[in-house]
PDB file of N, CA and C in Angstrom:
ATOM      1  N   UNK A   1     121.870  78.263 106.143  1.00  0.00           N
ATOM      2  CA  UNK A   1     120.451  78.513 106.210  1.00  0.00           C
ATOM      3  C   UNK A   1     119.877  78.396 104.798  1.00  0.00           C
ATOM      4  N   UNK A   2     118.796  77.737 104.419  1.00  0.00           N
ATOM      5  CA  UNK A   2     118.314  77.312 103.476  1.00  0.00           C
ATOM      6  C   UNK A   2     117.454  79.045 102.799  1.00  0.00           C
ATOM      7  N   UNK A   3     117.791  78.973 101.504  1.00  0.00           N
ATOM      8  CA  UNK A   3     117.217  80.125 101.003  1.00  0.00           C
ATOM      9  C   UNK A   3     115.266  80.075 101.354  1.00  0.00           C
ATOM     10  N   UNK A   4     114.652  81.419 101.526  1.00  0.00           N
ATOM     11  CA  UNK A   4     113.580  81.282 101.996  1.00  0.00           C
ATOM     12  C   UNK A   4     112.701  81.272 100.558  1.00  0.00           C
ATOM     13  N   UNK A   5     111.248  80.034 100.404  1.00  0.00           N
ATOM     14  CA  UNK A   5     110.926  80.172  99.754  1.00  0.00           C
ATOM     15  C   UNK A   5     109.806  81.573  99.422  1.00  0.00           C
ATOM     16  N   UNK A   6     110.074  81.919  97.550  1.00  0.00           N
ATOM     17  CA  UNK A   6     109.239  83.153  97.265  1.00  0.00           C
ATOM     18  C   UNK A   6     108.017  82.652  97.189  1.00  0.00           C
ATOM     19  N   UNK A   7     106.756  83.400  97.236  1.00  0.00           N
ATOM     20  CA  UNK A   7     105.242  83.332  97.318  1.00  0.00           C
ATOM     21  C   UNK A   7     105.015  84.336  96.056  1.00  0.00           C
ATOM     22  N   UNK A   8     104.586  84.116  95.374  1.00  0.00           N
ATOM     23  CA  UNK A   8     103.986  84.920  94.546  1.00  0.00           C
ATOM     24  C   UNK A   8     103.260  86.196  95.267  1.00  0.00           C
ATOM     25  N   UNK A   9     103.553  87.389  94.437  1.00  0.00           N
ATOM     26  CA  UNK A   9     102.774  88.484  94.741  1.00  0.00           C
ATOM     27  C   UNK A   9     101.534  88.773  94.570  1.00  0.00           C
ATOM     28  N   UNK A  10     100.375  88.235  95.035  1.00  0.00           N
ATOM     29  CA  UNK A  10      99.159  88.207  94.577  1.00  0.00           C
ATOM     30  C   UNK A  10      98.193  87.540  95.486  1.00  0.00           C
ATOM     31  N   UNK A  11      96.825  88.236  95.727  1.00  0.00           N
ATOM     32  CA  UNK A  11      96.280  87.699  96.655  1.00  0.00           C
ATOM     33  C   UNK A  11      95.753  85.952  96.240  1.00  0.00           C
ATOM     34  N   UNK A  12      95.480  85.071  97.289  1.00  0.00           N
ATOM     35  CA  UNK A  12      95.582  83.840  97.680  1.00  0.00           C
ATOM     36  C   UNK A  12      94.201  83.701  98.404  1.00  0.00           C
ATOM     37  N   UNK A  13      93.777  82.646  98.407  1.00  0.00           N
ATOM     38  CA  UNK A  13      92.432  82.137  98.995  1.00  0.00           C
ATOM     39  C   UNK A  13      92.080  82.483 100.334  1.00  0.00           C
ATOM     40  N   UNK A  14      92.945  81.947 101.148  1.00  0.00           N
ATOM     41  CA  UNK A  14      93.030  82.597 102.508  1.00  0.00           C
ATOM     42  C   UNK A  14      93.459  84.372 102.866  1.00  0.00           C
ATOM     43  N   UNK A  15      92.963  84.793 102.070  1.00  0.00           N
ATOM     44  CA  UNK A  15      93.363  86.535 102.033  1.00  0.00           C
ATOM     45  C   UNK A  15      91.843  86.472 101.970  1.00  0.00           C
ATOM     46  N   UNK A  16      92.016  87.919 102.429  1.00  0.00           N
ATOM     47  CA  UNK A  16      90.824  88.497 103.682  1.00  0.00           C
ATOM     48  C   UNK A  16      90.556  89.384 102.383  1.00  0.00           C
ATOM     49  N   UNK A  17      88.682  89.660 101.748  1.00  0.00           N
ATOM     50  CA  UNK A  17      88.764  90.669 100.329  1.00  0.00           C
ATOM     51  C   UNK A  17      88.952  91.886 100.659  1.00  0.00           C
ATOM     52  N   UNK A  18      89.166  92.272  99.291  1.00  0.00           N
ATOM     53  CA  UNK A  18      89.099  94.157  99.602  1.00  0.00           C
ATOM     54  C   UNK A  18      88.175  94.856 100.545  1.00  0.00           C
ATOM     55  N   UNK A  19      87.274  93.762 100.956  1.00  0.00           N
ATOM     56  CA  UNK A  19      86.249  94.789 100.984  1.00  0.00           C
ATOM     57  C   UNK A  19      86.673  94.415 102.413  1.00  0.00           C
ATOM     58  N   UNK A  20      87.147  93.368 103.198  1.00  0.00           N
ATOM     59  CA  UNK A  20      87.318  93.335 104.321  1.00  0.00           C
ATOM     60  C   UNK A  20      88.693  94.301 104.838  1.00  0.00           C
ATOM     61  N   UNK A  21      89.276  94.567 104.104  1.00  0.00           N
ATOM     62  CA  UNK A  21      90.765  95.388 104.148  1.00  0.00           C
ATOM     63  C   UNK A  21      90.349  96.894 104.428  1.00  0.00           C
ATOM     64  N   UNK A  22      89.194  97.044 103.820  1.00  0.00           N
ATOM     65  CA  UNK A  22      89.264  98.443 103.562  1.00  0.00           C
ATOM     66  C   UNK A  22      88.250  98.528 104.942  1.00  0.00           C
ATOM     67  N   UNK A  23      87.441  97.686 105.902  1.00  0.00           N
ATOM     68  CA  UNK A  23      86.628  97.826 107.003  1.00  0.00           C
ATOM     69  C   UNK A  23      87.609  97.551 108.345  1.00  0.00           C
ATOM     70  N   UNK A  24      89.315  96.566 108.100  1.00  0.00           N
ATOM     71  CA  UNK A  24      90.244  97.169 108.609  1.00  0.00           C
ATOM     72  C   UNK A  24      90.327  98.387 108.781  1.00  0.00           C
ATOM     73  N   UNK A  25      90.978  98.856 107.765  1.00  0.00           N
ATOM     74  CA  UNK A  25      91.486 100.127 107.351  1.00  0.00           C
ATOM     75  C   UNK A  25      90.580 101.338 107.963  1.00  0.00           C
ATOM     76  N   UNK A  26      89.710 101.127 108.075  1.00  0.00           N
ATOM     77  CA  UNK A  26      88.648 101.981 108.864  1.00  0.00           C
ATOM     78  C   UNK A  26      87.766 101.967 110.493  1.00  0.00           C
ATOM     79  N   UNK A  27      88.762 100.620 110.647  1.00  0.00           N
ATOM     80  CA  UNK A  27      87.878 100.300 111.877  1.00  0.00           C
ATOM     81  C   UNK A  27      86.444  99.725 112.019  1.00  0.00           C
ATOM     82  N   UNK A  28      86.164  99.211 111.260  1.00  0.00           N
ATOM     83  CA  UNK A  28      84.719  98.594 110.871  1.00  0.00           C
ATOM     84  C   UNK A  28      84.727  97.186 111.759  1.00  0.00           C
ATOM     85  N   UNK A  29      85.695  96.824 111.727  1.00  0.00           N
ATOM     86  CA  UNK A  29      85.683  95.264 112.080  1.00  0.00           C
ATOM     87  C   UNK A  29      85.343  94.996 113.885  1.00  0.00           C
ATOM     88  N   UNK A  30      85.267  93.789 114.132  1.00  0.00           N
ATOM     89  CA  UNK A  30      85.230  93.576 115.393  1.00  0.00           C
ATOM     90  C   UNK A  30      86.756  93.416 115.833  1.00  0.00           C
ATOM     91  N   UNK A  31      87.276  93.053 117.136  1.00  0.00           N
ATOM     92  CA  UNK A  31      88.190  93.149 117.942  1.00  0.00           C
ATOM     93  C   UNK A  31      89.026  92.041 116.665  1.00  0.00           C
ATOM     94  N   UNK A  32      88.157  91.066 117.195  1.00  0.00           N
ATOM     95  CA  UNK A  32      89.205  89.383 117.338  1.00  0.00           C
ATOM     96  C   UNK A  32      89.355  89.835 115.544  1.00  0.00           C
ATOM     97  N   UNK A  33      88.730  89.879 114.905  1.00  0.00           N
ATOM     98  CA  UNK A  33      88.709  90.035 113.111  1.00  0.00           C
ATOM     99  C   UNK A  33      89.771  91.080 113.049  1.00  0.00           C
ATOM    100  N   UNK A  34      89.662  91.916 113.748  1.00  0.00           N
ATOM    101  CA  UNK A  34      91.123  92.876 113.454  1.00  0.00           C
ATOM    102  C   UNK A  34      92.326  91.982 113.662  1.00  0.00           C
ATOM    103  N   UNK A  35      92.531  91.536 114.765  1.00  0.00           N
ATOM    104  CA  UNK A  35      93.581  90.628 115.341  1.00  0.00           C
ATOM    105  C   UNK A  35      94.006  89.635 113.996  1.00  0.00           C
ATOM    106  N   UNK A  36      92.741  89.065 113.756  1.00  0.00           N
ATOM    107  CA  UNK A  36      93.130  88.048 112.393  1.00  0.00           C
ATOM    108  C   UNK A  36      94.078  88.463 110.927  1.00  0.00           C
ATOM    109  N   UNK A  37      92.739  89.480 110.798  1.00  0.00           N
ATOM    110  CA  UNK A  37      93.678  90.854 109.247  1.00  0.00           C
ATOM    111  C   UNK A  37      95.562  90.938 109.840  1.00  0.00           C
ATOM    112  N   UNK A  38      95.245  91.316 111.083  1.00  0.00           N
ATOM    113  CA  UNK A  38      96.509  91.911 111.253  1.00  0.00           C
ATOM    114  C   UNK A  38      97.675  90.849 111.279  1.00  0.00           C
ATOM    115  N   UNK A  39      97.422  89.953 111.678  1.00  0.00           N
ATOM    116  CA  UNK A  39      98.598  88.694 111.868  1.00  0.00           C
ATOM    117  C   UNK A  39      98.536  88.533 110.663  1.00  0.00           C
ATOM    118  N   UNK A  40      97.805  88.132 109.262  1.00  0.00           N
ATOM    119  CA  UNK A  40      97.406  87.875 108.445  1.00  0.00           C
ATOM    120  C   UNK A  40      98.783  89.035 107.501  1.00  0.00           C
ATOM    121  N   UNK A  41      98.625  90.322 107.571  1.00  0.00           N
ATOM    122  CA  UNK A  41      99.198  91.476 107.055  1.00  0.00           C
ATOM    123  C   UNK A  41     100.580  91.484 107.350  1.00  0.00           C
ATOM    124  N   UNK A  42     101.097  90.519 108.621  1.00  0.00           N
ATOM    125  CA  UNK A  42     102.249  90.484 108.894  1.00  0.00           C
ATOM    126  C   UNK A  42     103.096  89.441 107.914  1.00  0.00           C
ATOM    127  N   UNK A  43     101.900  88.152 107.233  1.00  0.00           N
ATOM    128  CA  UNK A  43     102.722  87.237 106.752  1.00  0.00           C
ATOM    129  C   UNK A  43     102.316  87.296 105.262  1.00  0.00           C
ATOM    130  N   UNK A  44     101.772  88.385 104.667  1.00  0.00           N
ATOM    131  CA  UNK A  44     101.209  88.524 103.544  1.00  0.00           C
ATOM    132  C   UNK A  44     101.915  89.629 103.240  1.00  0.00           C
ATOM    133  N   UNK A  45     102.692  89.428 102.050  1.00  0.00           N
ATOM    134  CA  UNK A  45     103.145  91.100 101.743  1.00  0.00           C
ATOM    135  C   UNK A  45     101.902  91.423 100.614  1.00  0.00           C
ATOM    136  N   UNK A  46     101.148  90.912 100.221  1.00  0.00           N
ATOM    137  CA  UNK A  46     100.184  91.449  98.978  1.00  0.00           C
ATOM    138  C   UNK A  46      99.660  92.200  99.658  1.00  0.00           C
ATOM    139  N   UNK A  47      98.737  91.651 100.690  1.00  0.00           N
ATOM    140  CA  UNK A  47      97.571  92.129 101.435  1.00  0.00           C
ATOM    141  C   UNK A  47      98.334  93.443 102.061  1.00  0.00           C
ATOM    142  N   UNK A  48      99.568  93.478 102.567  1.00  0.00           N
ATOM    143  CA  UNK A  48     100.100  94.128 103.085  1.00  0.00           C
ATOM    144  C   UNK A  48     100.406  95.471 102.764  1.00  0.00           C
ATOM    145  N   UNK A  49     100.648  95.346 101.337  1.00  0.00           N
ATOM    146  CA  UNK A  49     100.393  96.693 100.258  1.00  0.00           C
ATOM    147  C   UNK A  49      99.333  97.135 100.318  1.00  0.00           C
ATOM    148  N   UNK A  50      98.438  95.736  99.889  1.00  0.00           N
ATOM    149  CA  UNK A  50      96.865  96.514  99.173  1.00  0.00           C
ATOM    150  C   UNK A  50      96.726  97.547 100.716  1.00  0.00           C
ATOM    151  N   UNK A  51      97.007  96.778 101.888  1.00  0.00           N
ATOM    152  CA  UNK A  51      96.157  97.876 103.023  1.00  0.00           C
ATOM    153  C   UNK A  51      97.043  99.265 103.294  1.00  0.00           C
ATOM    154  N   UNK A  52      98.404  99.275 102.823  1.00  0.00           N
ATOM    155  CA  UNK A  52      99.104 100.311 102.676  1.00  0.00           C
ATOM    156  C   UNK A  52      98.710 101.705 101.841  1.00  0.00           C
ATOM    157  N   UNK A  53      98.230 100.818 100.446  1.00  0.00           N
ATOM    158  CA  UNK A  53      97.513 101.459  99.242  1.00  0.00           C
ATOM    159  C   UNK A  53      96.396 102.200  99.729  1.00  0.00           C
ATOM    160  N   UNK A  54      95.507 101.430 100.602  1.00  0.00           N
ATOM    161  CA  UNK A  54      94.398 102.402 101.041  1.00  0.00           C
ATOM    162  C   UNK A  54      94.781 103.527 101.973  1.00  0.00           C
ATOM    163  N   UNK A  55      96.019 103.317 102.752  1.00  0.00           N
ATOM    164  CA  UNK A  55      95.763 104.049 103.503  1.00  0.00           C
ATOM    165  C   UNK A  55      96.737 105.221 102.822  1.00  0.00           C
ATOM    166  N   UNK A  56      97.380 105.449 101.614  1.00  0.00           N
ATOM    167  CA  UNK A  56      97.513 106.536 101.015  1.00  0.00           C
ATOM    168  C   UNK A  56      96.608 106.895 100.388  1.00  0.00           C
ATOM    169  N   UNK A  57      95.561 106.113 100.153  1.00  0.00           N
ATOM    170  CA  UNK A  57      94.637 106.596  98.988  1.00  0.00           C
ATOM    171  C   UNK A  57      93.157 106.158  99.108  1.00  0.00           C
ATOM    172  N   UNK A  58      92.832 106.838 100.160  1.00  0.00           N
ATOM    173  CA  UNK A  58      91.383 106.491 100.911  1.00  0.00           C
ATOM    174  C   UNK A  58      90.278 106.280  99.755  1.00  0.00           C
ATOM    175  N   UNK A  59      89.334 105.211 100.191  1.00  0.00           N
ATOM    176  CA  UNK A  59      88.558 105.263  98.854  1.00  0.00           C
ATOM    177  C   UNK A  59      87.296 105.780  99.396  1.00  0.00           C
ATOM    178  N   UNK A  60      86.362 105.930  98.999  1.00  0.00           N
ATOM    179  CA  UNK A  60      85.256 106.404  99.097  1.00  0.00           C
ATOM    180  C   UNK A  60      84.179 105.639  99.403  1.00  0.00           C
ATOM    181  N   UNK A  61      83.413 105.737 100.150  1.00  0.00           N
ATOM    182  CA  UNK A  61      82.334 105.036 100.730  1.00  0.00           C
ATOM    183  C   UNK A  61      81.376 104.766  99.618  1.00  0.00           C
ATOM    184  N   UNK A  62      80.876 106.293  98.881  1.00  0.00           N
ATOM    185  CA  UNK A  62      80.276 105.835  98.038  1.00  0.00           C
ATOM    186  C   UNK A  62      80.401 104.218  96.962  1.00  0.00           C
ATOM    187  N   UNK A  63      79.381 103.771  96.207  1.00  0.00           N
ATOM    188  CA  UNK A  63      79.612 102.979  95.427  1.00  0.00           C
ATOM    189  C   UNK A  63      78.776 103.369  94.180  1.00  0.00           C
ATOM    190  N   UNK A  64      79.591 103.605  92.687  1.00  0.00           N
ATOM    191  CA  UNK A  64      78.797 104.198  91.760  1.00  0.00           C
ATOM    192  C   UNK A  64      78.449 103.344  90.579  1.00  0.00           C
ATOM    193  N   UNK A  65      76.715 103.302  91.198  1.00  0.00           N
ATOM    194  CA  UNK A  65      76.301 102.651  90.324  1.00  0.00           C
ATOM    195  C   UNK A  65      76.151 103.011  88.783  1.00  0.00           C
ATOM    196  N   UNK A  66      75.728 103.876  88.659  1.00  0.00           N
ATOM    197  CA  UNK A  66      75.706 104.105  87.253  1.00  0.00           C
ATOM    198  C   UNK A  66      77.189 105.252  86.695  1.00  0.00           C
ATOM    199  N   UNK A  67      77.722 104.824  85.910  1.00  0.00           N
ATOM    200  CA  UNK A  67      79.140 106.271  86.114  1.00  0.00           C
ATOM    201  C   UNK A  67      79.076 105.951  84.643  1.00  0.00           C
ATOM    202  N   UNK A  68      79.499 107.460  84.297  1.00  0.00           N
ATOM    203  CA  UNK A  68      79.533 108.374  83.383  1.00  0.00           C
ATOM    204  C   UNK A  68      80.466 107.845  82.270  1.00  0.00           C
ATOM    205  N   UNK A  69      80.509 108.250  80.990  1.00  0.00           N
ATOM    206  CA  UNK A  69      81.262 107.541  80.138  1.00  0.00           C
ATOM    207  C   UNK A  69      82.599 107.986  80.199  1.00  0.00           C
ATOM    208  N   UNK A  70      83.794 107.454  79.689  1.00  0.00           N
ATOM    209  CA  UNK A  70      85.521 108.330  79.900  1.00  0.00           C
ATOM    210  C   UNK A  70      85.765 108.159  78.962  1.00  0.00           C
ATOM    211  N   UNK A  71      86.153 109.100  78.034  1.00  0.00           N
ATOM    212  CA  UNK A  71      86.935 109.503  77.563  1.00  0.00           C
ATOM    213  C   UNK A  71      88.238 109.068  77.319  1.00  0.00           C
ATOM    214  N   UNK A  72      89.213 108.465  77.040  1.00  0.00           N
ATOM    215  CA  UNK A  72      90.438 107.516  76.797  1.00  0.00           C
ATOM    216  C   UNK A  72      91.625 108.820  75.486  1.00  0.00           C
ATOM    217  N   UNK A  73      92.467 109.245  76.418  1.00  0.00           N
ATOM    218  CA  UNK A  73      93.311 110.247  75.479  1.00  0.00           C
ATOM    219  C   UNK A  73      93.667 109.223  74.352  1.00  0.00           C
ATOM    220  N   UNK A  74      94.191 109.864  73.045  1.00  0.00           N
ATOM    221  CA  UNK A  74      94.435 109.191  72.293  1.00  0.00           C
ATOM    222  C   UNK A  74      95.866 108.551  72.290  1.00  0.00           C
ATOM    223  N   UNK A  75      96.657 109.197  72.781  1.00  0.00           N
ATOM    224  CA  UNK A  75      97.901 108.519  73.173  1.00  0.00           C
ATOM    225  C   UNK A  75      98.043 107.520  74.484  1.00  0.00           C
ATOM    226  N   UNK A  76      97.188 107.460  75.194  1.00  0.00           N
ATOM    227  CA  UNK A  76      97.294 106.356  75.757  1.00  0.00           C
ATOM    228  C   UNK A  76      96.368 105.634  75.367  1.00  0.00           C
ATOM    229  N   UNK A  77      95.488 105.522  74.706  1.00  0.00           N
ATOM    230  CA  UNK A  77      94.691 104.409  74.152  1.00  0.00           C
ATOM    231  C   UNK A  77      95.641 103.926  73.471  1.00  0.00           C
ATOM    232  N   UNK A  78      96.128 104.550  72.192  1.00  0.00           N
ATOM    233  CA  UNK A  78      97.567 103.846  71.469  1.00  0.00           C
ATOM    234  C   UNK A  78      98.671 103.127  72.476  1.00  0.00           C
ATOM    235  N   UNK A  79      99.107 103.785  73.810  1.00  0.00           N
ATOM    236  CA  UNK A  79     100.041 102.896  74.364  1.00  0.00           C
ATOM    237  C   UNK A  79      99.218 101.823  74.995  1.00  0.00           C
ATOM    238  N   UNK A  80      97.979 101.689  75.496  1.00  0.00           N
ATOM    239  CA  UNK A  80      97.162 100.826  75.750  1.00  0.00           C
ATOM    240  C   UNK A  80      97.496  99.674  74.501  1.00  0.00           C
ATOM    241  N   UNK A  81      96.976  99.910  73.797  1.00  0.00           N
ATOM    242  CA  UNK A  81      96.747  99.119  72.711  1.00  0.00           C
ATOM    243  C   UNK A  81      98.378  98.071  72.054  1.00  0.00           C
ATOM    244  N   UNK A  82      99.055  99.089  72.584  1.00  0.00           N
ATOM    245  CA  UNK A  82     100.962  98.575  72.179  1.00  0.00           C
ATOM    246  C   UNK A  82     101.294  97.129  72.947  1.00  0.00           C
ATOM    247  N   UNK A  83     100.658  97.629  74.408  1.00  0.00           N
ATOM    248  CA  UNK A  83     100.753  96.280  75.549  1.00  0.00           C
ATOM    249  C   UNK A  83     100.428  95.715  75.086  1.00  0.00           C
ATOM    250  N   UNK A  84      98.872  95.925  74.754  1.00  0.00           N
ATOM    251  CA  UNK A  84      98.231  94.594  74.696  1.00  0.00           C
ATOM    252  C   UNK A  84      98.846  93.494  73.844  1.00  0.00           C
ATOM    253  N   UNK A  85      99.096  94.288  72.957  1.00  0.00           N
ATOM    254  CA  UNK A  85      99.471  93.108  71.568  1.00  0.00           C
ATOM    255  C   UNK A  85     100.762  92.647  71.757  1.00  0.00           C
ATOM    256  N   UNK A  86     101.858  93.181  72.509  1.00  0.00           N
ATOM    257  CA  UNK A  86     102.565  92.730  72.645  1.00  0.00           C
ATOM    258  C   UNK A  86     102.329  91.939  73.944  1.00  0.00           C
ATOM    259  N   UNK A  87     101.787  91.728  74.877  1.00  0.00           N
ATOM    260  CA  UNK A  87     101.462  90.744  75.890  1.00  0.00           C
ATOM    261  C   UNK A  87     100.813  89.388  75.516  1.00  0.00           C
ATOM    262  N   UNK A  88      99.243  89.904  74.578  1.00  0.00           N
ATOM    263  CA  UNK A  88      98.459  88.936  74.351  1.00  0.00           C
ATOM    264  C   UNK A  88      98.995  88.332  72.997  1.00  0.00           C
ATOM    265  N   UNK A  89      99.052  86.481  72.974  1.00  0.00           N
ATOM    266  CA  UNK A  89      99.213  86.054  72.199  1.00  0.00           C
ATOM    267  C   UNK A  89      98.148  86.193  70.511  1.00  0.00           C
ATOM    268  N   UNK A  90      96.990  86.286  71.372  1.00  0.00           N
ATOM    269  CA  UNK A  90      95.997  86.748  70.292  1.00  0.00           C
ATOM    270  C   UNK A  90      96.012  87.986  69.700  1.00  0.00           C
ATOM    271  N   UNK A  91      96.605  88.779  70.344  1.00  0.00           N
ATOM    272  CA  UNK A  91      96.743  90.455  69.749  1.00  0.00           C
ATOM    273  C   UNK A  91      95.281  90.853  70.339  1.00  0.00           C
ATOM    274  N   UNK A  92      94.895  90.786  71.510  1.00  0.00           N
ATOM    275  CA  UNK A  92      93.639  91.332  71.980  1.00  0.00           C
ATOM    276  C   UNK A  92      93.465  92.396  71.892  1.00  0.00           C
ATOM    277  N   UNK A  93      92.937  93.370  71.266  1.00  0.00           N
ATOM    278  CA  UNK A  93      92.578  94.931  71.291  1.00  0.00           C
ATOM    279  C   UNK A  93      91.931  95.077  72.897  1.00  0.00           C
ATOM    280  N   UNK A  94      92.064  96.331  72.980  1.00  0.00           N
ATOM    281  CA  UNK A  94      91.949  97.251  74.054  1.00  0.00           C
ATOM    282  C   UNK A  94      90.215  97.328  74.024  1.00  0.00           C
ATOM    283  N   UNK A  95      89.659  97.423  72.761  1.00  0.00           N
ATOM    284  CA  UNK A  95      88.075  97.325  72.186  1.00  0.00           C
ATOM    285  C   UNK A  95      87.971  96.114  73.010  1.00  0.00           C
ATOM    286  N   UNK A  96      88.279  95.363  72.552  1.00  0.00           N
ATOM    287  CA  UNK A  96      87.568  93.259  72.973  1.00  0.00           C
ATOM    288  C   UNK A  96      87.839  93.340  74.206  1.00  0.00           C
ATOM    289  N   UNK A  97      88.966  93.849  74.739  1.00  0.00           N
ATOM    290  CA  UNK A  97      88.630  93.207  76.434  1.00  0.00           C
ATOM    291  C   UNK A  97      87.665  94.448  76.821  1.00  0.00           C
ATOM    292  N   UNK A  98      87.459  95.860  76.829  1.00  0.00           N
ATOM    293  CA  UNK A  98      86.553  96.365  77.139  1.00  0.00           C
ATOM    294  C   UNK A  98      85.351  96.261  76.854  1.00  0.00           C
ATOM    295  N   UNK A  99      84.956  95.483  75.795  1.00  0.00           N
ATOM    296  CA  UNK A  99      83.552  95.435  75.465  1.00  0.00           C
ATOM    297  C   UNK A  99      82.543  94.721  76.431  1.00  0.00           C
ATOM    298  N   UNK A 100      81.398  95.240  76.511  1.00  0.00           N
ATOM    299  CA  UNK A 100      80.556  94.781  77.648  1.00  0.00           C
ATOM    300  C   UNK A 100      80.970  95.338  79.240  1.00  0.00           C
ATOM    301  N   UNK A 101      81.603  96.241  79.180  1.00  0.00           N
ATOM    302  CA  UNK A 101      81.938  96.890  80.533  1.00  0.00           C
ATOM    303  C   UNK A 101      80.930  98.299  80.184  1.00  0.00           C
ATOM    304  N   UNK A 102      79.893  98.077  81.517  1.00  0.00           N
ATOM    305  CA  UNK A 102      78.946  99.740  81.608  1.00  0.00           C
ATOM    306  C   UNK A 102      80.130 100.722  81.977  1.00  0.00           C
ATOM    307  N   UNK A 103      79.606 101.306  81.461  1.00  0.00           N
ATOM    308  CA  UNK A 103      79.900 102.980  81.849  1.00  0.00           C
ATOM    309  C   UNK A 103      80.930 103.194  81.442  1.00  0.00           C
ATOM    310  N   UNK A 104      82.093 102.399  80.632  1.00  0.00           N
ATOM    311  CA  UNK A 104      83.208 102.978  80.027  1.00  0.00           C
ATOM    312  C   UNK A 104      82.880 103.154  78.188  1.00  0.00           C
ATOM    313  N   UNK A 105      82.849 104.314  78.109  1.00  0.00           N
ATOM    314  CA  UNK A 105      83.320 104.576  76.196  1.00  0.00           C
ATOM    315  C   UNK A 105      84.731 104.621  75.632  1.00  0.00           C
ATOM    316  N   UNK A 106      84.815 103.646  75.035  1.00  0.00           N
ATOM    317  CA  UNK A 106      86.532 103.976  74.080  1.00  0.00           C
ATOM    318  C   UNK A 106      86.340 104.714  73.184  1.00  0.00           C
ATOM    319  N   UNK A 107      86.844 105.945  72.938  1.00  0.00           N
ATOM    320  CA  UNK A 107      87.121 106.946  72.137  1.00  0.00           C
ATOM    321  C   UNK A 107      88.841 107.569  71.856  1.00  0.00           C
ATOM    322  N   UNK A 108      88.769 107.160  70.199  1.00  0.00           N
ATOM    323  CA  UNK A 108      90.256 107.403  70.002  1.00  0.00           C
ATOM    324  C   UNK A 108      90.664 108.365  69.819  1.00  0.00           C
ATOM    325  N   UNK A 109      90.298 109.643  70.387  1.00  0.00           N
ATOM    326  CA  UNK A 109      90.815 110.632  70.724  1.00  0.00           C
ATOM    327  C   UNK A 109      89.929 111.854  70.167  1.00  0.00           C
TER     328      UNK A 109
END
């Protein structure tokens, strides 16, 4: 038997969005659209998590538009900052990719 090929872990074009996962996940959908997600969830292990993920960790209906600034401990901003540079070839700070994101403040502790 020929080894089965791997798929990358990550959602794919034909994946149904979060936002449709999570109206699964809740019953929002119509009949036949459930039917789809679900065959869909059988041959998708990404999708298959992400809808697992919600259903340990219900999200909230709300959607927040304006949110409050955070705070970033100083030791994980530093281990933040360790990845990065060791991931990004440029040495991207933790500053540059956050910049221009509302509602988050970087503060080093």
């Amino acid at each position: 038997m020929p080894p089965l090929e791997k798929t990358p872990f990550c959602k794919h074009e034909d994946c149904p969005t979060s936002d449709e996962l999570l109206e699964f996940q809740s019953g929002k959908l119509t009949q036949a659209r459930c039917g789809e997600i679900q065959g869909h969830l059988e041959a998708c292990e990404f999708c298959d998590a992400e809808t697992e993920f919600y259903s340990q960790y219900p999200q909230d209906d709300v959607v927040c538009e304006t949110c409050e600034s955070v705070e970033i401990p100083a030791p994980l901003y530093e281990l933040a900052e360790a990845l990065l540079k060791n991931r990004q070839a440029d040495s991207s700070s933790l500053d540059a990719l956050m910049q221009g994101k509302r509602g988050l403040a970087l503060k080093k502790g």
